[in-house]
PDB file of N, CA and C in Angstrom:
ATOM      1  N   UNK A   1      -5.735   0.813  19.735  1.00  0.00           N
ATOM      2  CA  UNK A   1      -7.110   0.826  19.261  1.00  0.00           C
ATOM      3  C   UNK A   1      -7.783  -0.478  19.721  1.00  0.00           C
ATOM      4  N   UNK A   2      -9.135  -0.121  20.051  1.00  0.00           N
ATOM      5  CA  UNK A   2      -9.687  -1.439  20.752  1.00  0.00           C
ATOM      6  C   UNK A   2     -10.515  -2.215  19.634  1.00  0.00           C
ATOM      7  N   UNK A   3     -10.683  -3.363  20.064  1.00  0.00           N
ATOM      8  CA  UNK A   3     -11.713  -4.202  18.862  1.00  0.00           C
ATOM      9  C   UNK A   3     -12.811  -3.533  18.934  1.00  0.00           C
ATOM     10  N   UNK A   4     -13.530  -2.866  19.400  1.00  0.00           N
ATOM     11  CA  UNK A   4     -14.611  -2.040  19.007  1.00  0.00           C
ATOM     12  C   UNK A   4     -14.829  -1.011  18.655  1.00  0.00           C
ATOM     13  N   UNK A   5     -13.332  -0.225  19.021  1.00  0.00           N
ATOM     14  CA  UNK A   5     -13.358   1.415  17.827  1.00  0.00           C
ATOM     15  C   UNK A   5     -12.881   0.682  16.504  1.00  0.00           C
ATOM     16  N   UNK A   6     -12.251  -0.454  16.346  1.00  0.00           N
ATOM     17  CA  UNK A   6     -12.013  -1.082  15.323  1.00  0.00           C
ATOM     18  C   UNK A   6     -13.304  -1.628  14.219  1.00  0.00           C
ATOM     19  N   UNK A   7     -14.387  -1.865  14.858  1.00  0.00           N
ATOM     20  CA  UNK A   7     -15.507  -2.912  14.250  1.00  0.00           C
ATOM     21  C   UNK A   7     -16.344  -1.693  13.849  1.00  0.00           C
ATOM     22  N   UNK A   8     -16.467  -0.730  14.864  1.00  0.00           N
ATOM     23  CA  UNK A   8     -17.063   0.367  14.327  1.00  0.00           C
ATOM     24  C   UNK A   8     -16.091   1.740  13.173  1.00  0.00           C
ATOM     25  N   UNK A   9     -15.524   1.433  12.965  1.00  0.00           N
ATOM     26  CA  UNK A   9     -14.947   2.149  12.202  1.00  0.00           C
ATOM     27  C   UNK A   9     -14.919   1.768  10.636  1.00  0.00           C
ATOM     28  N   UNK A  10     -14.874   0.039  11.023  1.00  0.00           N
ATOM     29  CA  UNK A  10     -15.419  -0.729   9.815  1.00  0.00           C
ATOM     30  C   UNK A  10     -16.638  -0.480   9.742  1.00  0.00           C
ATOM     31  N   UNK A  11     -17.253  -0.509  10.017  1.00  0.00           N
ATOM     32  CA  UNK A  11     -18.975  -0.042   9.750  1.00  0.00           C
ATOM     33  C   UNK A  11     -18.859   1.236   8.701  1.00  0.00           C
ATOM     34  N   UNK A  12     -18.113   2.308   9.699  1.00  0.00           N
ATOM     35  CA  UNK A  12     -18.289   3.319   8.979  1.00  0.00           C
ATOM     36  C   UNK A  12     -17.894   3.745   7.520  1.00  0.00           C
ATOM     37  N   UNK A  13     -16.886   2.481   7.543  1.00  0.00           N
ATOM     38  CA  UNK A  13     -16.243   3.064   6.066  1.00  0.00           C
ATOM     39  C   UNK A  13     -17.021   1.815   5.038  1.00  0.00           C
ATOM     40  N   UNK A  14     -17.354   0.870   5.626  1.00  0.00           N
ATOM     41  CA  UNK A  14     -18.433   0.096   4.450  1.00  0.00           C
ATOM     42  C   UNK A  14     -19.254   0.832   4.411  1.00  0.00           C
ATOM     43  N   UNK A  15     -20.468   1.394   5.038  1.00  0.00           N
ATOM     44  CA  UNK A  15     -21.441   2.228   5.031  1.00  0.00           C
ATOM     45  C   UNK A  15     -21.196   3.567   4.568  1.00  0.00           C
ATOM     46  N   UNK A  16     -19.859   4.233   4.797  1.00  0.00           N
ATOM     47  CA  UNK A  16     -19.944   5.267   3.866  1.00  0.00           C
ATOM     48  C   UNK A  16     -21.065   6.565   4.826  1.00  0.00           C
ATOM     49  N   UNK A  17     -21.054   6.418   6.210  1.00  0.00           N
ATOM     50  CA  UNK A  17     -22.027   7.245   6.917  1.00  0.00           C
ATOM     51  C   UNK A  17     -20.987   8.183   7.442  1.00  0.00           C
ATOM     52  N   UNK A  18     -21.567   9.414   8.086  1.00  0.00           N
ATOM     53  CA  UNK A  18     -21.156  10.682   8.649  1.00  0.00           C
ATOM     54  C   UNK A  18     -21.103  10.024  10.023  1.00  0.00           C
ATOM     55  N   UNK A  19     -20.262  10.510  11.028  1.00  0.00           N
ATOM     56  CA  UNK A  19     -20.636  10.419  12.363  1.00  0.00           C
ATOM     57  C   UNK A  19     -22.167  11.373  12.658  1.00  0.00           C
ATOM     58  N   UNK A  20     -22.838  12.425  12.301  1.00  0.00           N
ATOM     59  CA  UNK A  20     -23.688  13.039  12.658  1.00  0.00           C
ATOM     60  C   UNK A  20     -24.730  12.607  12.166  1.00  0.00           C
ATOM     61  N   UNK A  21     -24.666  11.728  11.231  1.00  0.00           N
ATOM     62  CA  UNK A  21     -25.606  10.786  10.687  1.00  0.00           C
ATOM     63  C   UNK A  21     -26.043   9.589  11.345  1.00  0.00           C
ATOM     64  N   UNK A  22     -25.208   8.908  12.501  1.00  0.00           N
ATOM     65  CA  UNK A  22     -25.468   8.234  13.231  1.00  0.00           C
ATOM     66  C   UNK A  22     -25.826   8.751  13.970  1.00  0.00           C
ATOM     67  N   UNK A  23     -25.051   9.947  14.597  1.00  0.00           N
ATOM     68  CA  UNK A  23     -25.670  10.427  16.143  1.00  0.00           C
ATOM     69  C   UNK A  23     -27.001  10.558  15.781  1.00  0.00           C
ATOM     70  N   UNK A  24     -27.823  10.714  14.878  1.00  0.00           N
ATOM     71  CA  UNK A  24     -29.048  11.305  14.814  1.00  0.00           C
ATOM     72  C   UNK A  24     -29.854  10.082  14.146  1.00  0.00           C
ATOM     73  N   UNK A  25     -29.201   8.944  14.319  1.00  0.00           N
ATOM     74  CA  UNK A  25     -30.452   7.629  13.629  1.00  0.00           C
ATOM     75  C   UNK A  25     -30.426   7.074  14.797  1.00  0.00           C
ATOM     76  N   UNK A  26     -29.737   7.034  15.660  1.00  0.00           N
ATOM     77  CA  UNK A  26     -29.374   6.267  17.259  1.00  0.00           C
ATOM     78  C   UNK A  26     -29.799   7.369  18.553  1.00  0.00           C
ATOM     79  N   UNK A  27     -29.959   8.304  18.174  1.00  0.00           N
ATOM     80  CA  UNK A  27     -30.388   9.396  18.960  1.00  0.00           C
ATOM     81  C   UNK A  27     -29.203   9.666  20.390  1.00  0.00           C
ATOM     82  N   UNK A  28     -28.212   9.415  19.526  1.00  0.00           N
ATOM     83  CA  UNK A  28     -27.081   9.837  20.564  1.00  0.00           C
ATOM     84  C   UNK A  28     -26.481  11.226  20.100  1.00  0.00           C
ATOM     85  N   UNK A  29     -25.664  12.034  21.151  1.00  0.00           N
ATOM     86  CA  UNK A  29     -24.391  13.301  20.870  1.00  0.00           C
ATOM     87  C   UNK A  29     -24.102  12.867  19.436  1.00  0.00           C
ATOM     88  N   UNK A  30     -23.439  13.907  19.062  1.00  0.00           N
ATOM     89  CA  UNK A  30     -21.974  13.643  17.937  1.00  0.00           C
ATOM     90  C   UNK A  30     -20.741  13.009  18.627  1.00  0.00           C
ATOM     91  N   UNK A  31     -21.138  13.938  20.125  1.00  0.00           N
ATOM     92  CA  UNK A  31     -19.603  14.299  20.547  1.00  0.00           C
ATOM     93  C   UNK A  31     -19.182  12.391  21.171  1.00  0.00           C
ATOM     94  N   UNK A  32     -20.827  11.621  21.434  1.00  0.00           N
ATOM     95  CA  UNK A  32     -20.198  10.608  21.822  1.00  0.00           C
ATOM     96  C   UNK A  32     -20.018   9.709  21.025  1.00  0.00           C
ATOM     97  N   UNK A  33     -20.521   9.508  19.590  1.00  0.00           N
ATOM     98  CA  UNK A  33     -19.976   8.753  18.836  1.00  0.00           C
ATOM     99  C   UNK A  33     -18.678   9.280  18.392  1.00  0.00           C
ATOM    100  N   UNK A  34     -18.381  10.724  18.259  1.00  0.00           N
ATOM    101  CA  UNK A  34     -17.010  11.019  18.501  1.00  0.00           C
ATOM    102  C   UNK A  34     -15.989  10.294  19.142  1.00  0.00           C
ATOM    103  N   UNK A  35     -16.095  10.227  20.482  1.00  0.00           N
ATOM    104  CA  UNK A  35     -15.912   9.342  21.597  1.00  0.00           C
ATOM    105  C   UNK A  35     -15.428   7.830  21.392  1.00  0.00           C
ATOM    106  N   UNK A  36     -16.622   7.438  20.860  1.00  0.00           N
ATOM    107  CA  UNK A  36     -16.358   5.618  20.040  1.00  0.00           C
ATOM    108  C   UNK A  36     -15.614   5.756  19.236  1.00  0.00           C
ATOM    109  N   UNK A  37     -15.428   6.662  18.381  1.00  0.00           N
ATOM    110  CA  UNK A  37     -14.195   6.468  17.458  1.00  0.00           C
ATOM    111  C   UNK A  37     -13.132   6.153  17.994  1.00  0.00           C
ATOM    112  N   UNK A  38     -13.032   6.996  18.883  1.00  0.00           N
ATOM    113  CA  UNK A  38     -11.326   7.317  19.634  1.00  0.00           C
ATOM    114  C   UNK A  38     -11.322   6.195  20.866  1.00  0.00           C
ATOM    115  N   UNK A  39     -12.132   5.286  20.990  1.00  0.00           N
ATOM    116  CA  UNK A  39     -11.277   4.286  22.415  1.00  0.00           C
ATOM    117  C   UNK A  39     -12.366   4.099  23.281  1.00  0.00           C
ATOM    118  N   UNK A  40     -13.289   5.165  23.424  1.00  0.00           N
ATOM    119  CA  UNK A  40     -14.493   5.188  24.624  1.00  0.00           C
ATOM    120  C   UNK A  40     -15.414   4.040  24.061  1.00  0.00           C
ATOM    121  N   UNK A  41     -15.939   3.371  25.385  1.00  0.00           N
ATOM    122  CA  UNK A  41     -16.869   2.294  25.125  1.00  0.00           C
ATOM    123  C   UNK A  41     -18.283   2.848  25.322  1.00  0.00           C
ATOM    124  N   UNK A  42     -19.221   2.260  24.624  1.00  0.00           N
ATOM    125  CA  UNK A  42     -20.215   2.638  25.218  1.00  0.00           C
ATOM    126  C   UNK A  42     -21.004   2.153  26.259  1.00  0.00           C
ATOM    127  N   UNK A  43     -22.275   2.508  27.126  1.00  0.00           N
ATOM    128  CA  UNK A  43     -22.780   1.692  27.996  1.00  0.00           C
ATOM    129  C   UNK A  43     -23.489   0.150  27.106  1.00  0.00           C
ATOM    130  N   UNK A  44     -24.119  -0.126  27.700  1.00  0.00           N
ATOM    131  CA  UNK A  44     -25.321  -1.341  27.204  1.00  0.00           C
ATOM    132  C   UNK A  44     -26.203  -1.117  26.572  1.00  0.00           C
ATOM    133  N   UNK A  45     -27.246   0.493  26.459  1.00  0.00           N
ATOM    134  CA  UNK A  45     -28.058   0.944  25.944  1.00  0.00           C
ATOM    135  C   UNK A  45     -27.431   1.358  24.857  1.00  0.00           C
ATOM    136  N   UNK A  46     -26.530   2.088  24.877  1.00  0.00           N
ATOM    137  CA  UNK A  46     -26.375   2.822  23.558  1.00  0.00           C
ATOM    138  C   UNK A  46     -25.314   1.893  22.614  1.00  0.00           C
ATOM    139  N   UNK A  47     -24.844   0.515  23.221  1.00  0.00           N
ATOM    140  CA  UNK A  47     -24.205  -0.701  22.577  1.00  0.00           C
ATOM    141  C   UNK A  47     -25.267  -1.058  21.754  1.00  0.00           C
ATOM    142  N   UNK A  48     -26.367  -1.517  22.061  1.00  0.00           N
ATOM    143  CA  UNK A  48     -27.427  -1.715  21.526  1.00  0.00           C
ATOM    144  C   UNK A  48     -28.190  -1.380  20.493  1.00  0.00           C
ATOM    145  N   UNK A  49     -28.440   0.135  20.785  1.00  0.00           N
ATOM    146  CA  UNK A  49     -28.760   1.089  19.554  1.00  0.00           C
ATOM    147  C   UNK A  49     -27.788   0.897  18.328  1.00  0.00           C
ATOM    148  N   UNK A  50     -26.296   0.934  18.847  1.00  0.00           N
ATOM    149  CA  UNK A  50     -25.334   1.105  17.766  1.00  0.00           C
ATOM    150  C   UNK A  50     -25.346  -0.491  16.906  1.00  0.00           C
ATOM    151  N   UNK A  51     -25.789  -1.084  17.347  1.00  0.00           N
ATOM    152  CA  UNK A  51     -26.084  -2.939  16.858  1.00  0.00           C
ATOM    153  C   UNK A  51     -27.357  -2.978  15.930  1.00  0.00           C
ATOM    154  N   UNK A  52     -28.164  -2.191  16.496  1.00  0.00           N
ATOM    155  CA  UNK A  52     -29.562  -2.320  15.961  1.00  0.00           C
ATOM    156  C   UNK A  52     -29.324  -1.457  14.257  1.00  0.00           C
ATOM    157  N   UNK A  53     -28.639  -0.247  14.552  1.00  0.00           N
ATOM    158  CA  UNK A  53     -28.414   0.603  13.620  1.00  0.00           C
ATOM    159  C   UNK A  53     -27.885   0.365  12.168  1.00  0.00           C
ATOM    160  N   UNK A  54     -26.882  -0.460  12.858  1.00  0.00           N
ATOM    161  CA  UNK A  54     -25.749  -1.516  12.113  1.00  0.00           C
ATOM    162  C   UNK A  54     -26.006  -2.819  11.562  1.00  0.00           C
ATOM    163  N   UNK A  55     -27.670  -3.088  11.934  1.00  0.00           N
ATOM    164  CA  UNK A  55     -27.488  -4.348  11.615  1.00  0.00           C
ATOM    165  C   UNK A  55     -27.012  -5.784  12.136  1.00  0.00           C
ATOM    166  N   UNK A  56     -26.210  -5.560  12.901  1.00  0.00           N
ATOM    167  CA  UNK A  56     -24.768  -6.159  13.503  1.00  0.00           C
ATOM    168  C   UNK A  56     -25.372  -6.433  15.407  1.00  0.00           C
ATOM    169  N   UNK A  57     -24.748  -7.719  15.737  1.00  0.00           N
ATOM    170  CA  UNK A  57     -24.655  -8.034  16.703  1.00  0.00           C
ATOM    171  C   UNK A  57     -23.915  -7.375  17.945  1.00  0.00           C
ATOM    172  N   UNK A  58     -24.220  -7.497  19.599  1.00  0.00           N
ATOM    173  CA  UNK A  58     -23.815  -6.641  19.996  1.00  0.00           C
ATOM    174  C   UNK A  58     -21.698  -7.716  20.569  1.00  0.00           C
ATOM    175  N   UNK A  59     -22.016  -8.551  20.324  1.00  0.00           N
ATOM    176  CA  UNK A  59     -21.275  -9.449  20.755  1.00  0.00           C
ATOM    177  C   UNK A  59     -20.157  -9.455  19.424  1.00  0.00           C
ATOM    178  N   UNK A  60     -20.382  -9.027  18.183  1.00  0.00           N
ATOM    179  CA  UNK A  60     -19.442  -8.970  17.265  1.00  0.00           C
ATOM    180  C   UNK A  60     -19.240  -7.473  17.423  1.00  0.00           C
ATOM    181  N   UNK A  61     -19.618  -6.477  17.891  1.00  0.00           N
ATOM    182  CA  UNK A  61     -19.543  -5.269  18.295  1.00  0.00           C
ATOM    183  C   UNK A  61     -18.031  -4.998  18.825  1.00  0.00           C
ATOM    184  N   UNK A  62     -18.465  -6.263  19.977  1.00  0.00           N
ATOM    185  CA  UNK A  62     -17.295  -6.033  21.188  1.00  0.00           C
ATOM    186  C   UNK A  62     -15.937  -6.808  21.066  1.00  0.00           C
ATOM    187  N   UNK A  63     -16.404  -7.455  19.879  1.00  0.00           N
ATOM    188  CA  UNK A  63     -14.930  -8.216  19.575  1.00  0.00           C
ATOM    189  C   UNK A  63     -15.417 -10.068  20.039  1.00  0.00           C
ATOM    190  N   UNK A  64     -16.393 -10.393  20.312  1.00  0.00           N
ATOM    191  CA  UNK A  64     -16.443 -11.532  21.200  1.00  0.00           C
ATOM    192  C   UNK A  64     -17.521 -12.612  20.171  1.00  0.00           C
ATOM    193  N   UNK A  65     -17.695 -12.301  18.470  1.00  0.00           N
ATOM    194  CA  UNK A  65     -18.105 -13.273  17.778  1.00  0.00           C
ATOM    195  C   UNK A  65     -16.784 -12.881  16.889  1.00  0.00           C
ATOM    196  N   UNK A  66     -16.270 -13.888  16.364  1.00  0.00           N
ATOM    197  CA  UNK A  66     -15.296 -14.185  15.255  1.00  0.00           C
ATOM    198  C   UNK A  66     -15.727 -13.585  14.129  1.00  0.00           C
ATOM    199  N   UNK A  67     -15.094 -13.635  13.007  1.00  0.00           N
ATOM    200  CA  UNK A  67     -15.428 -14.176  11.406  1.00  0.00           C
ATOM    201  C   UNK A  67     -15.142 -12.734  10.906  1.00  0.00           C
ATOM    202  N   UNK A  68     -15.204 -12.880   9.851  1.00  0.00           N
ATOM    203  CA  UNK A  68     -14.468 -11.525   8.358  1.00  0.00           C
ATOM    204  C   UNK A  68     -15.803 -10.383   8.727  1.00  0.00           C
ATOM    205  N   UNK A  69     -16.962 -10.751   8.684  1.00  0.00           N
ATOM    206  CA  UNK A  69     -17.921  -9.354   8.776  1.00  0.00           C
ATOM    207  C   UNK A  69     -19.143 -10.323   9.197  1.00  0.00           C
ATOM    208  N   UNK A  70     -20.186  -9.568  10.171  1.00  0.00           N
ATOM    209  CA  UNK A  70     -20.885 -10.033  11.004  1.00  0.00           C
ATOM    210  C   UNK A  70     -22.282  -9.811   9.901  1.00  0.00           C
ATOM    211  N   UNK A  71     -23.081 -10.941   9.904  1.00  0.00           N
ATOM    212  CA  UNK A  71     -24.056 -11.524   9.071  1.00  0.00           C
ATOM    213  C   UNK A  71     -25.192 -10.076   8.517  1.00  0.00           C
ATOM    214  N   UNK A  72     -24.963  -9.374   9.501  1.00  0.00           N
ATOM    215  CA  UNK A  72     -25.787  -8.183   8.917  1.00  0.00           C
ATOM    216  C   UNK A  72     -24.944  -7.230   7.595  1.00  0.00           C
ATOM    217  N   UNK A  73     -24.142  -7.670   7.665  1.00  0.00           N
ATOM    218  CA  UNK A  73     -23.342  -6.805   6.029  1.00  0.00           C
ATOM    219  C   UNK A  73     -23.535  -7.332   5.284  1.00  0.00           C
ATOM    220  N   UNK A  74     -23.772  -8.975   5.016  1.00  0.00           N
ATOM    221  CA  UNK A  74     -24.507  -9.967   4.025  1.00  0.00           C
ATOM    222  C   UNK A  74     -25.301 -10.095   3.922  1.00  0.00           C
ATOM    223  N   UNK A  75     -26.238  -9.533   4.650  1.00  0.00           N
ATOM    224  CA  UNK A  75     -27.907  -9.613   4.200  1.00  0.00           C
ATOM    225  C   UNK A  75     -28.288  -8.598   3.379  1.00  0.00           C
ATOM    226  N   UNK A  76     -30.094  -8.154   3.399  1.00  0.00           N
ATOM    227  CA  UNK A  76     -30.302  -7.160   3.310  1.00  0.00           C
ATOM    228  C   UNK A  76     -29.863  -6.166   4.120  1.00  0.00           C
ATOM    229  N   UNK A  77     -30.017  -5.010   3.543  1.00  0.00           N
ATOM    230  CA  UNK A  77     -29.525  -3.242   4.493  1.00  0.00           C
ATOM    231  C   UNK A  77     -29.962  -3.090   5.212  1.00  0.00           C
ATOM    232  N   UNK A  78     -30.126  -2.433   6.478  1.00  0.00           N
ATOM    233  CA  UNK A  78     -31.571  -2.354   7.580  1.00  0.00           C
ATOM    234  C   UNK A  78     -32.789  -1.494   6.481  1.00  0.00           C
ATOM    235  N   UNK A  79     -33.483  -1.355   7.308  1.00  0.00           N
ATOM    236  CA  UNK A  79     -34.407  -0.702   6.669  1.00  0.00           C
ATOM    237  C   UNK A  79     -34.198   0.732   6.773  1.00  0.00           C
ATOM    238  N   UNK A  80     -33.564   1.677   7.308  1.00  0.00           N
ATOM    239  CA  UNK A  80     -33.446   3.116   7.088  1.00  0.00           C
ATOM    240  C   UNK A  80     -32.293   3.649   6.237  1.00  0.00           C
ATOM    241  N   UNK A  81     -31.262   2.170   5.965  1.00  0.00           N
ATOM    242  CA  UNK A  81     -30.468   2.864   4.275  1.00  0.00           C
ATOM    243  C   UNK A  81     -31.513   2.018   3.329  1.00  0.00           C
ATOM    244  N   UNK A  82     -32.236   1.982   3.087  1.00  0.00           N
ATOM    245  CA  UNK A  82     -33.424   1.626   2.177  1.00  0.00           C
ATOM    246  C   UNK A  82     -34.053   2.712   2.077  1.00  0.00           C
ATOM    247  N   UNK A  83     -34.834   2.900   3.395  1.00  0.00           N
ATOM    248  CA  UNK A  83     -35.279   4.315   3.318  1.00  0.00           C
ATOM    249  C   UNK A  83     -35.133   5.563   2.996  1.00  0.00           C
ATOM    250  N   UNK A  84     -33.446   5.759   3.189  1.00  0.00           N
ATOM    251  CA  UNK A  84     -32.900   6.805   2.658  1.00  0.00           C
ATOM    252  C   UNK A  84     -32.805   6.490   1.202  1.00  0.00           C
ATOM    253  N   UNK A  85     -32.358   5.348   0.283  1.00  0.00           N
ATOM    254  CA  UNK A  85     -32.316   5.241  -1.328  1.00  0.00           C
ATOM    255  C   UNK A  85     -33.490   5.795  -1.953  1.00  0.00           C
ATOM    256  N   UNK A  86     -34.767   4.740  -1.591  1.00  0.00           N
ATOM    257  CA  UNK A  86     -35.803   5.319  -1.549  1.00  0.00           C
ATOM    258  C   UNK A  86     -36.263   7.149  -1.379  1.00  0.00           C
ATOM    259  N   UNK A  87     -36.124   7.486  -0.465  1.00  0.00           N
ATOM    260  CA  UNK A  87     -36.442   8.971  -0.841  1.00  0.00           C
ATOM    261  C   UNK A  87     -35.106   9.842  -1.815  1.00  0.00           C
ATOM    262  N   UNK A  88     -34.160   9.115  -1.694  1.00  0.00           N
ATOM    263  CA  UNK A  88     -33.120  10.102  -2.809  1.00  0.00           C
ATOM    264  C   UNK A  88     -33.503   9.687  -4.157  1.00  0.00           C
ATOM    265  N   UNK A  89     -34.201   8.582  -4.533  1.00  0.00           N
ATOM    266  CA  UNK A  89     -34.985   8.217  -5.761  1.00  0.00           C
ATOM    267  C   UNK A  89     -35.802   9.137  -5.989  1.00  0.00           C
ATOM    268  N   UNK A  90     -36.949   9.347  -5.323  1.00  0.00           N
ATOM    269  CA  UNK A  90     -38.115  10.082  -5.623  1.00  0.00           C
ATOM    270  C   UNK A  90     -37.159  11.352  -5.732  1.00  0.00           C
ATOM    271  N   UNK A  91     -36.402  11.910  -5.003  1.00  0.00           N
ATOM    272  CA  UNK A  91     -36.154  13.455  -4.909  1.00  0.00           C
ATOM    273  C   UNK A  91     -35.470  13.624  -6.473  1.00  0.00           C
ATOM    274  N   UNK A  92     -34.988  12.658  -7.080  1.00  0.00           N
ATOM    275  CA  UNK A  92     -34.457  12.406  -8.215  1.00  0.00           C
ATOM    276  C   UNK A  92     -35.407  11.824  -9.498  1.00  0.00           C
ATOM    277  N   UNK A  93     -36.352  11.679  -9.334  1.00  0.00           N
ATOM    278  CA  UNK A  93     -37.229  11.135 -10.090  1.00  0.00           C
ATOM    279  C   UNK A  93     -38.060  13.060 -10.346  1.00  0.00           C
ATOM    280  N   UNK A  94     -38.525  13.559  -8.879  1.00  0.00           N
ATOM    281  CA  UNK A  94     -39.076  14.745  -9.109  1.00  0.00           C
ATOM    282  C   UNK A  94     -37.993  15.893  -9.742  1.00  0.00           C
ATOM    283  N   UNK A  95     -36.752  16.046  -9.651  1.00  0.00           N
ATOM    284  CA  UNK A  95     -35.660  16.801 -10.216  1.00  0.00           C
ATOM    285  C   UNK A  95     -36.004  16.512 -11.950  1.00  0.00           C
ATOM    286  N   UNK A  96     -35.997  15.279 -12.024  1.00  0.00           N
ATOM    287  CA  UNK A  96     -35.856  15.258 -13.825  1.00  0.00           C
ATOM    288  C   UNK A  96     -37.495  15.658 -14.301  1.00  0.00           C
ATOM    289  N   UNK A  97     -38.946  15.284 -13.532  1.00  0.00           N
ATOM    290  CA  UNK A  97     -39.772  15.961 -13.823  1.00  0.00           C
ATOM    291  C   UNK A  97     -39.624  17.353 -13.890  1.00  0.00           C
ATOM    292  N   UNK A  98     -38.645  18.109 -13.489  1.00  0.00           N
ATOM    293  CA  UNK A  98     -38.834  19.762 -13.301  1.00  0.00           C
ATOM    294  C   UNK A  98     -37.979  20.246 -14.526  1.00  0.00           C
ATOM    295  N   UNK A  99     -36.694  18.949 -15.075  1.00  0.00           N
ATOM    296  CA  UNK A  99     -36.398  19.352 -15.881  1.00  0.00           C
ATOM    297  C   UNK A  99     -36.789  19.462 -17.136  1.00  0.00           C
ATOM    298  N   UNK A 100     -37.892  18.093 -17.868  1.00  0.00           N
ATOM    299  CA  UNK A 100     -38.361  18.075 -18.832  1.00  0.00           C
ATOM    300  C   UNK A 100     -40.172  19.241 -18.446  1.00  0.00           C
ATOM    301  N   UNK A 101     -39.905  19.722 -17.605  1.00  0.00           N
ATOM    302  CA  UNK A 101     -41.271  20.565 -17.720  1.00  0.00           C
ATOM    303  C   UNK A 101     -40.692  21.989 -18.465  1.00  0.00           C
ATOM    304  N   UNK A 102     -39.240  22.027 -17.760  1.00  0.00           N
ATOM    305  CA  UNK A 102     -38.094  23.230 -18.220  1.00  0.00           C
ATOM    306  C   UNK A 102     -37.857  23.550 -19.479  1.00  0.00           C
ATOM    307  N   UNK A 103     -37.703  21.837 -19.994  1.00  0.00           N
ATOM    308  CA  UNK A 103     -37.258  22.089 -21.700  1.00  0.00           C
ATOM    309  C   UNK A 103     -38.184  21.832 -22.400  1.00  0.00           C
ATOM    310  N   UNK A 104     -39.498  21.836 -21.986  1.00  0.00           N
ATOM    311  CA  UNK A 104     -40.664  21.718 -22.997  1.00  0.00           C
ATOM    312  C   UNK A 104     -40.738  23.116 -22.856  1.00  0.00           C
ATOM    313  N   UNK A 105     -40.989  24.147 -21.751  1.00  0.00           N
ATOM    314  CA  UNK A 105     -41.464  25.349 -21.837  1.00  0.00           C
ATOM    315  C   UNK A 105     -40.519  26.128 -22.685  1.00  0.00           C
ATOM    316  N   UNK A 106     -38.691  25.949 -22.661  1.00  0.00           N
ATOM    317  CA  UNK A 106     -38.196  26.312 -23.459  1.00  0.00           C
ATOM    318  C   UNK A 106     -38.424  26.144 -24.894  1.00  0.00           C
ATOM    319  N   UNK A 107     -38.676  24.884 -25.605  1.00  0.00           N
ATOM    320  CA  UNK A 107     -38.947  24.494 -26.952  1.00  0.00           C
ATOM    321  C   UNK A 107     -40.120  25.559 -27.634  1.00  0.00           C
ATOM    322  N   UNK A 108     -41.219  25.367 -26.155  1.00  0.00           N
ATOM    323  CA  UNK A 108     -42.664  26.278 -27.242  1.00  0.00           C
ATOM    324  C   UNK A 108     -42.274  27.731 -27.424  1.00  0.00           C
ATOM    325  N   UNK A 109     -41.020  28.264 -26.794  1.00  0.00           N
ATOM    326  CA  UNK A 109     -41.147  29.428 -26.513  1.00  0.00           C
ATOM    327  C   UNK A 109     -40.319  29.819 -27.577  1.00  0.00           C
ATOM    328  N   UNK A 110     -39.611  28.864 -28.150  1.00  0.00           N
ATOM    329  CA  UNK A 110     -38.528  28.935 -29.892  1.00  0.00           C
ATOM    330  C   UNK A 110     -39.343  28.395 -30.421  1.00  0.00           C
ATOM    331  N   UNK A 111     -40.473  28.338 -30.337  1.00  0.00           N
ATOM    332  CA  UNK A 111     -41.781  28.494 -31.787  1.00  0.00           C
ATOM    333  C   UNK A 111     -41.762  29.403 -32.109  1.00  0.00           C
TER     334      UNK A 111
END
């Protein structure tokens, strides 16, 4: 296993993401982040994307900055797992509006 199916694999399991969840925030295949899992490198462009995505440098990517986890896991989140909390809030905020609209209509109706 190379230091970079390695660094990315750590990504994946701190983050807790799907591979098809990346392919589609980076606008790459499945089949080639598939690919990165298993040993394949990527070019420069799509090194990039996968850095930007991550937060993360492309040089701690490749194995070639040191240290326990690269400064973007200690900061803030990028902004599109924000984005995603954010809308699973609201979708959860509107769920419990549907429920107390549910159990009021039930209550008047055991008048």
């Amino acid at each position: 296993m190379n230091l970079f199916e390695q660094r990315l694999l750590t990504l994946f399991s701190q983050r807790g993401i799907k591979q098809k969840d990346l392919a589609a925030g980076v606008g790459l295949s499945p089949a080639a982040i598939h690919n990165y899992l298993n040993g394949a490198m990527p070019g420069a462009a799509e090194l990039a994307k996968l850095a930007d995505y991550f937060g993360v440098t492309t040089d701690w990517l490749l194995g070639r900055e040191k240290g326990p986890k690269p400064a973007g896991l200690s900061e803030a989140p990028p902004g599109h797992v924000l984005d995603d909390v954010f809308a699973a809030f609201e979708e959860l905020k509107e769920n419990v509006s549907t429920l107390e609209r549910g159990l009021k209509r039930l209550k008047q109706s055991q008048k």
